[in-house]
Protein backbone atom coordinates (compact mmCIF):
# COMPACT_ATOMS: atom_id res chain seq x y z
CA UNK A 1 130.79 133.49 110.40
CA UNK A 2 127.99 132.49 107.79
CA UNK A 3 125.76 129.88 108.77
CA UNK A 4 124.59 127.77 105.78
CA UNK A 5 120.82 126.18 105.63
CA UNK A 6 121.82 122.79 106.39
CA UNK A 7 123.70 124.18 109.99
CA UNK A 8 120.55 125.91 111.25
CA UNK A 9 118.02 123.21 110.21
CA UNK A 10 120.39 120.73 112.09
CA UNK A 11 120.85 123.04 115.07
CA UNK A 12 117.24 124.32 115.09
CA UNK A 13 116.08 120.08 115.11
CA UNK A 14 118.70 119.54 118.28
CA UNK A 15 116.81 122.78 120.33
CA UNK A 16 113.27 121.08 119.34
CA UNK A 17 114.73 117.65 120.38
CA UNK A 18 116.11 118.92 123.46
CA UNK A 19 112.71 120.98 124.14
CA UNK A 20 110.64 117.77 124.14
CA UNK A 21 113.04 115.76 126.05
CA UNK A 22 112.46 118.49 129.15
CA UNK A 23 108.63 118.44 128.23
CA UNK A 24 108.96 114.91 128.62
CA UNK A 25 110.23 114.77 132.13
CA UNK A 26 108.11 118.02 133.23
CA UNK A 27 104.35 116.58 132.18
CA UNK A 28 104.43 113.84 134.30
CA UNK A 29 105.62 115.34 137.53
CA UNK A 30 103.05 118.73 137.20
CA UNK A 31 100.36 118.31 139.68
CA UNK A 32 98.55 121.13 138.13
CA UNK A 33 96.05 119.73 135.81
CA UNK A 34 95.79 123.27 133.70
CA UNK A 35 99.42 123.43 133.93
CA UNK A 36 99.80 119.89 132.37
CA UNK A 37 97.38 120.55 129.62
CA UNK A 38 99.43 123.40 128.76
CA UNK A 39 102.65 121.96 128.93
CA UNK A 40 100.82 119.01 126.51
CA UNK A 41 99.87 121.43 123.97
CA UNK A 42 103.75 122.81 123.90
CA UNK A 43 104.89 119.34 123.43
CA UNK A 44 102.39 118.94 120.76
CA UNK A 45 103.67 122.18 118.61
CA UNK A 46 107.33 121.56 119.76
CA UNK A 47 106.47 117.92 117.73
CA UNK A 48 104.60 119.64 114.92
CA UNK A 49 107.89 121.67 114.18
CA UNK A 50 110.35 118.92 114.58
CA UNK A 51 108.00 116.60 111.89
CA UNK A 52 108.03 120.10 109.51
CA UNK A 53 111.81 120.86 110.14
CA UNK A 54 112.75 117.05 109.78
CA UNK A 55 110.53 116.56 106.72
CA UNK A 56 112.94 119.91 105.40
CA UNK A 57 115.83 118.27 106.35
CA UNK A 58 114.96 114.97 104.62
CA UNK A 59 114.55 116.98 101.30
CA UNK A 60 117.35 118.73 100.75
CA UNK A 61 119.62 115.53 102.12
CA UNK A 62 120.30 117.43 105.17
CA UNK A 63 119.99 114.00 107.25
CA UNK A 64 120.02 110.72 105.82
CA UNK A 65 118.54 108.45 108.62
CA UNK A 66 119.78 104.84 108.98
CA UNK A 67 118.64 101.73 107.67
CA UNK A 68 115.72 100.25 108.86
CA UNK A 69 115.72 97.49 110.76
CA UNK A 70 114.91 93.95 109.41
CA UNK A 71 112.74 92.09 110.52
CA UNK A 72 114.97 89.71 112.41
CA UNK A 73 116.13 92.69 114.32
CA UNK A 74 113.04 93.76 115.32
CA UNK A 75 112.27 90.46 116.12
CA UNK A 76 115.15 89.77 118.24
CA UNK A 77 114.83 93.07 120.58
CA UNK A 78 111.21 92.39 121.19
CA UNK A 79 112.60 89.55 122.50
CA UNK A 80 114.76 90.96 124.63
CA UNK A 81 111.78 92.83 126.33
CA UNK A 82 108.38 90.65 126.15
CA UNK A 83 107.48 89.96 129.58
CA UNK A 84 109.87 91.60 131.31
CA UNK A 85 108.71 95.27 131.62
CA UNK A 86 107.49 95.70 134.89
């Protein structure tokens, strides 16, 4: 089976993604202060590569992202949350 560009940029952005999710729960339960300074600068290069890889992507119309939100909608879910976190 042949993999074509657009299949291992797409796969290769889901690994990053799911990379920085888990260095997003580890960092903040580490005691270790060296340890959490070096998980930190893997987040940072794991986010490096997903900007590069997702900059590729967005080139070669690999992924089309959604519309952006109007203003009304941004409006209307920072609604939804001012004054009520925590």
């Amino acid at each position: 089976m042949n993999m074509d560009d657009k299949t291992m940029v797409n796969d290769t952005l889901a690994g990053i993604n799911g990379e920085l999710v888990r260095f997003g729960e580890m960092i903040p339960q580490t005691e270790n202060p060296a340890l959490k300074q070096t998980l930190k600068q893997f987040r940072n290069a794991c986010e490096t590569s997903q900007e590069e890889l997702y900059q590729i992507a967005r080139e070669r119309s690999y992924y089309v992202p959604a519309a952006k939100a109007t203003d009304s909608e941004v409006q209307h879910v920072k609604s939804l949350f001012s004054g009520k976190m925590m």
